[in-house]
N, C-alpha and C. Protein backbone atom coordinates (compact mmCIF):
# COMPACT_ATOMS: atom_id res chain seq x y z
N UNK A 1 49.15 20.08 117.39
CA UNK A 1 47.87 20.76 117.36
C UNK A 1 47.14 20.40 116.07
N UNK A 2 45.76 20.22 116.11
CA UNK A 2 45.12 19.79 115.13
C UNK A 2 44.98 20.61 114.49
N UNK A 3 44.56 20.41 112.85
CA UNK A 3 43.79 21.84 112.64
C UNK A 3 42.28 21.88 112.55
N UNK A 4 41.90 22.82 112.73
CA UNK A 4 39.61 22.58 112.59
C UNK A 4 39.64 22.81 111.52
N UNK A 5 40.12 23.18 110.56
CA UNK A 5 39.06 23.17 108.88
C UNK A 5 40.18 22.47 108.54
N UNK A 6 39.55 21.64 107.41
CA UNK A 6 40.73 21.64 106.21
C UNK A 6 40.42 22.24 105.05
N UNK A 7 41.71 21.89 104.28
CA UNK A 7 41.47 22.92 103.03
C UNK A 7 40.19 23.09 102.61
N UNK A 8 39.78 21.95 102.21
CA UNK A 8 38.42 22.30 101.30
C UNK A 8 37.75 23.02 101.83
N UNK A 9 37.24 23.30 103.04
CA UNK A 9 36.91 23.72 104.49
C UNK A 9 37.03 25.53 103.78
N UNK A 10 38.60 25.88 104.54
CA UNK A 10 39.01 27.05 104.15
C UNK A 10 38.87 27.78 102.68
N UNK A 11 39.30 26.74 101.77
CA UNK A 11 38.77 27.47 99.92
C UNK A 11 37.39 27.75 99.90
N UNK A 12 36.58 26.74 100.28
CA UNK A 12 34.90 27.45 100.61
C UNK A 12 34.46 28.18 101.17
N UNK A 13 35.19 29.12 102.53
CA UNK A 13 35.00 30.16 103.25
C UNK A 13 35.76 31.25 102.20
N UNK A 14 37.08 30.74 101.34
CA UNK A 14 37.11 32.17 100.53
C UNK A 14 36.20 32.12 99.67
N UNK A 15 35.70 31.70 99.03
CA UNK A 15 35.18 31.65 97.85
C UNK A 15 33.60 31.95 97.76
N UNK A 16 33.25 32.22 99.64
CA UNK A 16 32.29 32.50 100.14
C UNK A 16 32.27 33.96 100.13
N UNK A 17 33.28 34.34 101.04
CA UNK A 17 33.79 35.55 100.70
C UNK A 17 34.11 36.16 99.42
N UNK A 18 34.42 35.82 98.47
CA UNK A 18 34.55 36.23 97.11
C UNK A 18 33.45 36.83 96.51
N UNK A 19 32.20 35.86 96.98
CA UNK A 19 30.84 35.85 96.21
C UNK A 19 30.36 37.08 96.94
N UNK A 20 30.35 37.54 97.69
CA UNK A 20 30.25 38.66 98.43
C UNK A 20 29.85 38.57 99.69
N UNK A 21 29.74 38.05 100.48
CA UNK A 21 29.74 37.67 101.72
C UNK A 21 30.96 38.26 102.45
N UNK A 22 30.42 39.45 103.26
CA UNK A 22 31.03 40.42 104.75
C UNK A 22 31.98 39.60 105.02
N UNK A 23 33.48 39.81 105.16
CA UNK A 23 34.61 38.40 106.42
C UNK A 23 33.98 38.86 107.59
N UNK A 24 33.27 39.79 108.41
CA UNK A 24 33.05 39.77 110.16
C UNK A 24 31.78 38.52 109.54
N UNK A 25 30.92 39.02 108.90
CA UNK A 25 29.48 37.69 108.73
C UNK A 25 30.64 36.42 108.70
N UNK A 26 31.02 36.52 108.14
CA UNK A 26 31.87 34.97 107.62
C UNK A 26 32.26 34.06 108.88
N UNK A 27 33.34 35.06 109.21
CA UNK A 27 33.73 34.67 110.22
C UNK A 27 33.55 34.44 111.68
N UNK A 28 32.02 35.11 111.74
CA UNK A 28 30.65 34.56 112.80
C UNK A 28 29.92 33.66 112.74
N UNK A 29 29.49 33.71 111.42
CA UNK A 29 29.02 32.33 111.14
C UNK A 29 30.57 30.86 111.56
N UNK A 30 31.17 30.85 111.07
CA UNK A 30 31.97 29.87 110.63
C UNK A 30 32.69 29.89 112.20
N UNK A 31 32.95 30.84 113.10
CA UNK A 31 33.84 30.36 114.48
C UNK A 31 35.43 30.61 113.98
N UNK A 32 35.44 31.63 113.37
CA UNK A 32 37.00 31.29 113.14
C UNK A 32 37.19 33.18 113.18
N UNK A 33 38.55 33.36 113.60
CA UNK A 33 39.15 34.77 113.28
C UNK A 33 39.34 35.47 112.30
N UNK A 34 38.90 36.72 112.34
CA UNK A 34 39.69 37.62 110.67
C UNK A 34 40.99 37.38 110.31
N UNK A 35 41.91 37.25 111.57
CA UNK A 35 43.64 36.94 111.26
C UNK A 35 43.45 35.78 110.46
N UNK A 36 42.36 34.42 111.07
CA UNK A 36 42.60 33.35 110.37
C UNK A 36 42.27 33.43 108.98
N UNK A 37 41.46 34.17 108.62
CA UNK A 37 41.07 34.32 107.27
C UNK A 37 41.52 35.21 106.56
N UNK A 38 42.22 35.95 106.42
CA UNK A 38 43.27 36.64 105.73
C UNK A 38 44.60 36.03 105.59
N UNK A 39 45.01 35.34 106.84
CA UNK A 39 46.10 34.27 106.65
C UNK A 39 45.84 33.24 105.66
N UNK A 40 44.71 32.74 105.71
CA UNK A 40 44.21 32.21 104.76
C UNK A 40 44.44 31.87 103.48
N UNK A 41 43.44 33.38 103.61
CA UNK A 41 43.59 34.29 102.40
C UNK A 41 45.07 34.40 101.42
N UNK A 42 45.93 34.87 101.90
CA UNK A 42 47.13 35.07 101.56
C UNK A 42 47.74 33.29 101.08
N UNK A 43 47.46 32.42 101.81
CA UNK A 43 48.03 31.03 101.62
C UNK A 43 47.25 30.80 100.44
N UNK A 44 45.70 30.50 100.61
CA UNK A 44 44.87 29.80 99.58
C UNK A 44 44.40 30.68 98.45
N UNK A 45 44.70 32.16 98.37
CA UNK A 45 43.66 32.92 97.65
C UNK A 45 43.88 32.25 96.04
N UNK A 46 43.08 31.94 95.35
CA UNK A 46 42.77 31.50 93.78
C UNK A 46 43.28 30.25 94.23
N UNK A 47 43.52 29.47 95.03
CA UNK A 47 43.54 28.33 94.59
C UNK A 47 42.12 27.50 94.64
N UNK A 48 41.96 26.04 93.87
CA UNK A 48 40.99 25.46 93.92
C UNK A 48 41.43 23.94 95.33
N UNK A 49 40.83 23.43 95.30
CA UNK A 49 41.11 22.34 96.12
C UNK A 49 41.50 20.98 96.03
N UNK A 50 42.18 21.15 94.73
CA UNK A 50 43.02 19.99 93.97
C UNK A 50 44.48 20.79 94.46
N UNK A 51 44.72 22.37 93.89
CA UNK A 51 45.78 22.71 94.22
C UNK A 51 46.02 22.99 95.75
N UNK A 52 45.22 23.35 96.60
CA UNK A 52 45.08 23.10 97.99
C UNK A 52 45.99 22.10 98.25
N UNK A 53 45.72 20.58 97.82
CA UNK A 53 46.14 19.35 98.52
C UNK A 53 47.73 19.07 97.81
N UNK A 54 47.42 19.81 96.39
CA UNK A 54 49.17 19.26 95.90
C UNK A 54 49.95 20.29 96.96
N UNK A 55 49.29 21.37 97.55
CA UNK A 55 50.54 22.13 98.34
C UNK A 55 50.92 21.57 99.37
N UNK A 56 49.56 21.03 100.01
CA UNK A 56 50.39 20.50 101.55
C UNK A 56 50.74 19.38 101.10
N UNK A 57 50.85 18.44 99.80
CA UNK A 57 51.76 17.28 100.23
C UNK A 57 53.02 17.98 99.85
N UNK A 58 53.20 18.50 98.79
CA UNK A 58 54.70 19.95 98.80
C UNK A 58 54.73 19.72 99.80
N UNK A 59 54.19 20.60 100.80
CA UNK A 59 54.72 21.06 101.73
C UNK A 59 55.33 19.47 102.85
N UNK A 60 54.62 18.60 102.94
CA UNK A 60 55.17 17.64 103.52
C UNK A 60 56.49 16.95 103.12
N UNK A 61 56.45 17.16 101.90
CA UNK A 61 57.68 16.07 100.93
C UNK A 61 58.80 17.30 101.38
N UNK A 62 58.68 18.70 101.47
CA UNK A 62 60.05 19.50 101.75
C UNK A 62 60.47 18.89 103.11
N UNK A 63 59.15 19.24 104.09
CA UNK A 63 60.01 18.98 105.54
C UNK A 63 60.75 17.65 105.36
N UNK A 64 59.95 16.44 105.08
CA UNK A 64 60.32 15.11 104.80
C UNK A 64 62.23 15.41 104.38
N UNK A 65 61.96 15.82 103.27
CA UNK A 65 63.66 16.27 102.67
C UNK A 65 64.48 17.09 103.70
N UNK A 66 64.20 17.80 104.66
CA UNK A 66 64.69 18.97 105.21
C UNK A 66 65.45 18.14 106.61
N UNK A 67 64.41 17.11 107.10
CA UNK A 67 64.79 16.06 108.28
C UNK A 67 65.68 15.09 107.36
N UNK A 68 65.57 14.87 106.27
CA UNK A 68 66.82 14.17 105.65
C UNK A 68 67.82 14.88 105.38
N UNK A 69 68.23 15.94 104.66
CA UNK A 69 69.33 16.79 105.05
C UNK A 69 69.87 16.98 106.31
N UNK A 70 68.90 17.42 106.95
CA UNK A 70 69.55 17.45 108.58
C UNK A 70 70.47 16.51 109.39
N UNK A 71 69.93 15.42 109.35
CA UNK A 71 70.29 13.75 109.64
C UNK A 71 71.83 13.59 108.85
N UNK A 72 71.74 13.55 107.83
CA UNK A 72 72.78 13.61 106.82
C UNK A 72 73.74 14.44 107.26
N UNK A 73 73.79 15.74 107.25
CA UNK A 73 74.68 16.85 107.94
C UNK A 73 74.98 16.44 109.32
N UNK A 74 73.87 15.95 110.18
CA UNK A 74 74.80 15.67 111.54
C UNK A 74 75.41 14.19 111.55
N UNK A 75 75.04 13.22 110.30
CA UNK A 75 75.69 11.83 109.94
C UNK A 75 77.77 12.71 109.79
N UNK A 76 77.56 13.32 108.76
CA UNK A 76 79.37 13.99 108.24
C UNK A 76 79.87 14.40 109.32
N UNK A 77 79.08 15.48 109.95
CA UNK A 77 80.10 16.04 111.29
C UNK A 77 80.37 14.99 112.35
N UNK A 78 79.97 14.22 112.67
CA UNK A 78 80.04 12.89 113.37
C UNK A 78 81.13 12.18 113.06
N UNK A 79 80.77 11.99 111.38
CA UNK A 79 82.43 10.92 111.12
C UNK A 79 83.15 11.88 110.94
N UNK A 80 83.18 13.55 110.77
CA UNK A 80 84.26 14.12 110.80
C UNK A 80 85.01 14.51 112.05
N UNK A 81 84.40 14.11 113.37
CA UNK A 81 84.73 14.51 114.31
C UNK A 81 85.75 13.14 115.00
N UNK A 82 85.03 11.93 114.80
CA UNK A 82 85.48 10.82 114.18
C UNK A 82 87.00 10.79 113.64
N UNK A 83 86.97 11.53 112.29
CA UNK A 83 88.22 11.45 111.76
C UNK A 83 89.20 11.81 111.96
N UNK A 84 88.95 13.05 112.93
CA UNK A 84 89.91 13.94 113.30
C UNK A 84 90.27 13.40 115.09
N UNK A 85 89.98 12.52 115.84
CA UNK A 85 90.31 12.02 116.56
C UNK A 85 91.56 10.82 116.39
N UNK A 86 91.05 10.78 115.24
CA UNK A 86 91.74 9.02 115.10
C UNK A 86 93.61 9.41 114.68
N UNK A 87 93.71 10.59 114.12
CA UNK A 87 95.08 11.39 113.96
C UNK A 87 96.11 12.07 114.95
């Protein structure tokens, strides 16, 4: 699933909101949900949109690591299952 805003996208709808702008106005204007913008909220609040982008590549480089752990862990049980045949 795609996403429709990106960050910069979303930090400018808070920061819209910050300035004092209603979230129901906000989020009429803009097509998007109060859930989405409090979720948001909670993810992006004070960040700027430099730190926006260092998170999601964070966030990419963990999963990246997480499918390498994984792989790895089912690489051992493999040759351990392996090893214990061969006895």
């Amino acid at each position: 699933m795609k996403k429709r805003y990106s960050e910069e996208q979303i930090i400018g709808f808070l920061n819209e909101a910050s300035s004092g702008t209603p979230v129901k106005e906000l989020c009429r204007k803009h097509g998007f949900s109060d859930a989405s913008f409090y979720k948001w909220r909670a993810k992006y609040g004070g960040m700027d949109v430099s730190d926006a982008k260092r998170l999601k590549q964070l966030e990419s480089e963990n999963a990246k690591l997480k499918r390498m752990l994984a792989e790895a862990m089912l690489d051992k049980d493999a040759l351990q299952v392996a090893l214990s045949r061969k006895q």
